[in-house]
Protein backbone atom coordinates (compact mmCIF):
# COMPACT_ATOMS: atom_id res chain seq x y z
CA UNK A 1 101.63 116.21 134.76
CA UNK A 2 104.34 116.68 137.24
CA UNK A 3 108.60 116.44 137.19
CA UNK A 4 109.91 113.65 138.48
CA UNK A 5 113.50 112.40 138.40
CA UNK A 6 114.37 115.28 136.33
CA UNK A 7 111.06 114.13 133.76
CA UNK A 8 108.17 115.35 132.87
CA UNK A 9 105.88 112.42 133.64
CA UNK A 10 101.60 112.01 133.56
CA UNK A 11 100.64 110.67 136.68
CA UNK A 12 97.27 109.37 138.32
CA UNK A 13 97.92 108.88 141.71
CA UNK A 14 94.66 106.92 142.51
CA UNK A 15 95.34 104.62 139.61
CA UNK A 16 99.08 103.69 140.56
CA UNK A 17 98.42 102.87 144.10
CA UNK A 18 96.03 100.10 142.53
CA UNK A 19 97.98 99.05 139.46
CA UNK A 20 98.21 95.03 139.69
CA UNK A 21 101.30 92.80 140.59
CA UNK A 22 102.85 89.88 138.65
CA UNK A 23 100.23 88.08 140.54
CA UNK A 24 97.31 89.60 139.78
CA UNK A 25 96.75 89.54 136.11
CA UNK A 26 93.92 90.78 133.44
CA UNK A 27 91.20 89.42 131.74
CA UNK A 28 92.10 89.56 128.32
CA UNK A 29 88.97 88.63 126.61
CA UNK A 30 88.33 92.18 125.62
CA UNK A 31 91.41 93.16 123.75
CA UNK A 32 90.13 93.04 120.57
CA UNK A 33 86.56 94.87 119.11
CA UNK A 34 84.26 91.89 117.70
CA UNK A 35 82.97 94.13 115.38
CA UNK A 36 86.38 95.37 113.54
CA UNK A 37 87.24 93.44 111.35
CA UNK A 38 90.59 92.25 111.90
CA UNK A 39 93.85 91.38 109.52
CA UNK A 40 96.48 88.93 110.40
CA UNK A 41 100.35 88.56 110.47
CA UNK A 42 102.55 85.86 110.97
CA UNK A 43 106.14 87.27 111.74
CA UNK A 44 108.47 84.96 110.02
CA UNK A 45 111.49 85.83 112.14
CA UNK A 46 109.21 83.30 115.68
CA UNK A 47 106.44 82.71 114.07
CA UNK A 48 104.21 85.02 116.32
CA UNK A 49 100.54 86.10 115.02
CA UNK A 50 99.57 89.79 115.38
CA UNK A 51 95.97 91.27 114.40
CA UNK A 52 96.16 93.98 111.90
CA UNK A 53 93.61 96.37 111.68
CA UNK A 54 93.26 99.48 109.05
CA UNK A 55 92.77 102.64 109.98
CA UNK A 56 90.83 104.19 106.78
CA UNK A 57 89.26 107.91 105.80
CA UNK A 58 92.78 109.62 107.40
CA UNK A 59 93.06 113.54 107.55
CA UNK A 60 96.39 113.23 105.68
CA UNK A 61 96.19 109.60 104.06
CA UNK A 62 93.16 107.53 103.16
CA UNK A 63 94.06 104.25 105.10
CA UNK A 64 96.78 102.92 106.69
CA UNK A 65 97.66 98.87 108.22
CA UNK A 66 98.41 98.99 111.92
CA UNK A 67 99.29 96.13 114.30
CA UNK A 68 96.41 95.93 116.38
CA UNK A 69 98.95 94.46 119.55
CA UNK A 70 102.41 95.87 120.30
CA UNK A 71 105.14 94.09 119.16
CA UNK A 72 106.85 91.65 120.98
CA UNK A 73 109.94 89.93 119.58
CA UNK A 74 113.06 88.58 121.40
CA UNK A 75 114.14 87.21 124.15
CA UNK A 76 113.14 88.06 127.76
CA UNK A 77 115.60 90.00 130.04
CA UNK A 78 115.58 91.70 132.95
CA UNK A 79 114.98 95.45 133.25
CA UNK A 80 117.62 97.55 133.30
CA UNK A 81 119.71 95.49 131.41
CA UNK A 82 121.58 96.30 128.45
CA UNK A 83 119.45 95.03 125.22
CA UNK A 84 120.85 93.54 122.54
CA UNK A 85 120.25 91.89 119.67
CA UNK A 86 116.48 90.26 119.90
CA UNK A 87 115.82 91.25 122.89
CA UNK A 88 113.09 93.23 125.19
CA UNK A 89 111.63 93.49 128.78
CA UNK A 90 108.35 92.24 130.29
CA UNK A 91 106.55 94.16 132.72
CA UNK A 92 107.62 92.96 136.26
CA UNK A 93 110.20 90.90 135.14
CA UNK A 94 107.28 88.44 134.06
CA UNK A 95 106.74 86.72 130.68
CA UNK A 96 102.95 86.65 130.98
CA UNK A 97 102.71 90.47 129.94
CA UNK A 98 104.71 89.54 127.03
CA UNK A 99 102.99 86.76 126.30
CA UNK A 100 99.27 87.51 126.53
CA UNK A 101 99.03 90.68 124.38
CA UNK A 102 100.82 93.83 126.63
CA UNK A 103 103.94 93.20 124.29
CA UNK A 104 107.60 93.70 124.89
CA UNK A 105 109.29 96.94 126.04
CA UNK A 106 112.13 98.56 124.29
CA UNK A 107 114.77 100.65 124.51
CA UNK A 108 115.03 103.70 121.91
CA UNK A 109 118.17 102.07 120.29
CA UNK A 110 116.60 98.43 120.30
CA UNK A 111 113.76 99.82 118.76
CA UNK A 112 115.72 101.50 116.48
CA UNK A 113 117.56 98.21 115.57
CA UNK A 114 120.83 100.50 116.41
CA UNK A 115 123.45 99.24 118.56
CA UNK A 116 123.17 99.84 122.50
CA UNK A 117 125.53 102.82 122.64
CA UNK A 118 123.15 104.53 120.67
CA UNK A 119 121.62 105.77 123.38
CA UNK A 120 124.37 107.37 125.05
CA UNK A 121 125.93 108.91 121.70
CA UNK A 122 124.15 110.86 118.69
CA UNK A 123 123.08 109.22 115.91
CA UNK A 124 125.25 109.99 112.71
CA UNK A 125 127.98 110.52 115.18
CA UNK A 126 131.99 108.48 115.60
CA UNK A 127 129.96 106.34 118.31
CA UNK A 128 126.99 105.79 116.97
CA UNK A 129 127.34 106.07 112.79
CA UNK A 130 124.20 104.41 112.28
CA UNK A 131 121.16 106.54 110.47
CA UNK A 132 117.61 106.86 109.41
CA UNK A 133 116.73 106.66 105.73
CA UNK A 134 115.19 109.97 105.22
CA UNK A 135 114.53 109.39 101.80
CA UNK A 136 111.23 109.84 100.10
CA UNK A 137 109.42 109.47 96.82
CA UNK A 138 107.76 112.53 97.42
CA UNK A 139 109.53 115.41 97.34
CA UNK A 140 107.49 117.55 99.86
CA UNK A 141 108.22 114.68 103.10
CA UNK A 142 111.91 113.90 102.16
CA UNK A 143 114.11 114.68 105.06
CA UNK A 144 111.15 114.63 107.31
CA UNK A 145 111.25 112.69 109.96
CA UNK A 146 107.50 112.47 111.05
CA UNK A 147 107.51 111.00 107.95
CA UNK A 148 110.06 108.44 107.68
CA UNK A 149 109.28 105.04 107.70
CA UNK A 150 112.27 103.43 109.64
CA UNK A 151 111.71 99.24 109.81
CA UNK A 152 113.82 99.14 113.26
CA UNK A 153 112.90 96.05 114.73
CA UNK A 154 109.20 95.48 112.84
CA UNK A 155 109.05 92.59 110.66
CA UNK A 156 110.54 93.03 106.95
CA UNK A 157 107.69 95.51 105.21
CA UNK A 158 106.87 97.02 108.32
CA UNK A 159 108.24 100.34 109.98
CA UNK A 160 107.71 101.90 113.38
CA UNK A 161 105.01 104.33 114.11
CA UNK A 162 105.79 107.87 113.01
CA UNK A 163 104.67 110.97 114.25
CA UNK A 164 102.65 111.30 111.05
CA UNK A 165 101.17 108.30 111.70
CA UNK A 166 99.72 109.07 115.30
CA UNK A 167 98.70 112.78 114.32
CA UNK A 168 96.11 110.65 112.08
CA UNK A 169 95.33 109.02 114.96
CA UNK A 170 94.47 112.01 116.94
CA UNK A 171 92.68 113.56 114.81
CA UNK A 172 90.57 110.42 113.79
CA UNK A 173 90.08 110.33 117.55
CA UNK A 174 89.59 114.02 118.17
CA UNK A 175 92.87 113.46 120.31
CA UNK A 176 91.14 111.97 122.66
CA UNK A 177 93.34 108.65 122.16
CA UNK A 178 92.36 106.44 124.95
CA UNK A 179 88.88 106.30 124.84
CA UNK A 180 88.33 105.51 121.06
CA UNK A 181 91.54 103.77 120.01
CA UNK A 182 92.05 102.29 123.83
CA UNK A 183 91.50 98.57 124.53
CA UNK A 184 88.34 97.76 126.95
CA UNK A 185 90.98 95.67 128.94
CA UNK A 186 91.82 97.50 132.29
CA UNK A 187 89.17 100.03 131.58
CA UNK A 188 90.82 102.14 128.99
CA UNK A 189 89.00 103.12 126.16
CA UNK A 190 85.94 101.96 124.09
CA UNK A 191 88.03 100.58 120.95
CA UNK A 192 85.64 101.87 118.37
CA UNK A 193 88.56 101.55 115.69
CA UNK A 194 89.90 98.32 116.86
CA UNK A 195 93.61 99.25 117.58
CA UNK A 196 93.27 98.09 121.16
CA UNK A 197 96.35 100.39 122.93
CA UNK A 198 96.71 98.55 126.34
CA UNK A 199 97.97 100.92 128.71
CA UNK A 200 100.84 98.51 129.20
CA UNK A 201 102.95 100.92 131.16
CA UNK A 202 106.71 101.20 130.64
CA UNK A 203 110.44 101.00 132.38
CA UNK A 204 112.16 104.09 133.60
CA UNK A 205 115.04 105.29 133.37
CA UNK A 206 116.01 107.40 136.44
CA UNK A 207 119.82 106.97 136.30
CA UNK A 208 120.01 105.56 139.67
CA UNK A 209 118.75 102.85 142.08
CA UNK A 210 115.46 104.15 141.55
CA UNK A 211 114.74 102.63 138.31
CA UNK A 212 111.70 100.47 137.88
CA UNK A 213 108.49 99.47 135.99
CA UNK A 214 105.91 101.91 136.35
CA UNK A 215 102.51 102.69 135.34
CA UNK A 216 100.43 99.14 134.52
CA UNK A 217 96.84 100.14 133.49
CA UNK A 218 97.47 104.33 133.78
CA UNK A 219 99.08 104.59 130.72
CA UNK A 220 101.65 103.42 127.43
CA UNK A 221 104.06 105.41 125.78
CA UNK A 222 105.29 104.80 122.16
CA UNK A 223 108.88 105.31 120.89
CA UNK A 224 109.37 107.16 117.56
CA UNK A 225 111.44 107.20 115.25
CA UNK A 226 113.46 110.75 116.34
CA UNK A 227 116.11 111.82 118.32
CA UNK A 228 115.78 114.71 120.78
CA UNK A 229 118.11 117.27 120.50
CA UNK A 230 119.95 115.63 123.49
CA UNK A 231 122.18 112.84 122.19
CA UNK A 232 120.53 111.09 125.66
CA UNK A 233 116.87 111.72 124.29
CA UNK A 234 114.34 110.44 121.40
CA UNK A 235 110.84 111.16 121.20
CA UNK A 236 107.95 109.38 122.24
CA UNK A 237 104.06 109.37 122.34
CA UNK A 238 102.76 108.92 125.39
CA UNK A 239 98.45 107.64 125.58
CA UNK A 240 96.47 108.49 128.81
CA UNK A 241 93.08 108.66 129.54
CA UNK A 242 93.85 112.16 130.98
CA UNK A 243 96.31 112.71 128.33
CA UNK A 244 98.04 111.92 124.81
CA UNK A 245 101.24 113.60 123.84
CA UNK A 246 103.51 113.60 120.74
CA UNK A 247 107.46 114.58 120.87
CA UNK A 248 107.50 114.04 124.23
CA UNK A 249 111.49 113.64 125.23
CA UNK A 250 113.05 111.04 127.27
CA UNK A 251 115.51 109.06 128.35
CA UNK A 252 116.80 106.73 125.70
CA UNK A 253 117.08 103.92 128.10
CA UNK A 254 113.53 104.03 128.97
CA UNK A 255 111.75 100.98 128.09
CA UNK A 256 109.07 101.56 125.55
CA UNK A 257 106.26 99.66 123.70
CA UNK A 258 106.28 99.36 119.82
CA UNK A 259 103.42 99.67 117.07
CA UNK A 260 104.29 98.42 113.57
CA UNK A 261 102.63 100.34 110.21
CA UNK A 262 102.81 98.59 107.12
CA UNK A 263 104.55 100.18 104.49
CA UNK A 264 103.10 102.32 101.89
């Protein structure tokens, strides 16, 4: 792990200098485990089918509905641009990551389903007044966000991945994410639970020229629903094969990939 651009980043040299161009694209026959069985999901807003799988015999809950694929809804644009409504980025610039199971990649506030300038201003603040239901049927999570369960830009019933949510995942997987809960695509994990994480990379946000897509087939990061306590940051989980990290603060404006739970 080393700082870069003013972030703390995990790196694999080796790895980057052979990640793959927009040319050179993956065999995607191995996403998925044959032997999990697999749920499905028709998002009514395109029409898009996503595997579900269930993630069952939790440390904290008994079972859970995941999307076995990141989500990817809206319109292509490029990266760095502002997103707005129903939109995302694709790796490269190129629709065939989108398309063929990597998934879109979000910015914190487009995740969110907030407005752009919420990731320049605070939520709750005069700029950006929009906030997270922290509410809770049970009195010992309400107010907590590792808890909430925040629909942002998952289908109706759905909610983006908490930090609750992926501490069951670490511990199911004795944190060591990648191998059991990573896709066999690009080398990444075994898949012995069937949520297939691609390491689908991300954009990043460097404030300057210098931004780009980085990190195809090294590793994916996750937003969450939580703001640093920067106005500029929001947390994320980050998958490796070297590495897997929760409240890991970034850049707003990095572009992200998105896991949908179904609510409970």
């Amino acid at each position: 792990m080393i700082c870069h651009g003013g972030q703390w980043l995990n790196l694999d040299s080796m790895e980057q200098a052979n990640a793959p161009s927009s040319s050179s694209y993956f065999d995607m026959t191995e996403q998925f485990n044959p032997d999990v069985k697999y749920g499905e999901f028709t998002d009514p807003r395109d029409g898009k089918k996503y595997r579900t799988v269930e993630l069952k015999n939790g440390v904290f809950m008994e079972s859970y509905t995941v999307f076995a694929e990141n989500l990817n809804y809206g319109k292509m644009i490029s990266g760095g641009s502002v997103q707005e409504d129903s939109t995302k980025y694709c790796y490269d610039d190129d629709p065939w990551y989108c398309e063929n199971g990597w998934g879109g990649l979000y910015t914190w506030s487009r995740a969110m389903n907030f407005p752009a300038v919420c990731d320049s201003f605070s939520v709750a603040s005069e700029k950006c007044p929009n906030k997270f239901n922290l509410e809770s049927d049970n009195e010992e999570f309400n107010g907590k966000y590792y808890f909430v369960q925040h629909q942002g830009i998952c289908p109706e019933g759905w909610h983006i991945m908490n930090e609750n949510e992926w501490v069951e995942i670490s511990e199911k997987s004795s944190r060591d994410v990648a191998l059991y809960m990573g896709s066999k695509v690009a080398g990444f994990g075994t898949n012995d639970y069937g949520l297939s994480i691609l390491p689908a990379g991300y954009w990043i946000d460097y404030g300057n020229e210098h931004n780009q897509f980085y990190e195809i087939k090294v590793q994916s990061n996750f937003w969450m629903p939580q703001q640093a306590d920067s106005d500029l940051k929001a947390y994320m989980t980050s998958v490796s094969r070297k590495n897997f990290s929760r409240n890991f603060p970034v850049s707003k404006k990095y572009g992200n990939s998105i896991r949908c739970v179904k609510n409970y």
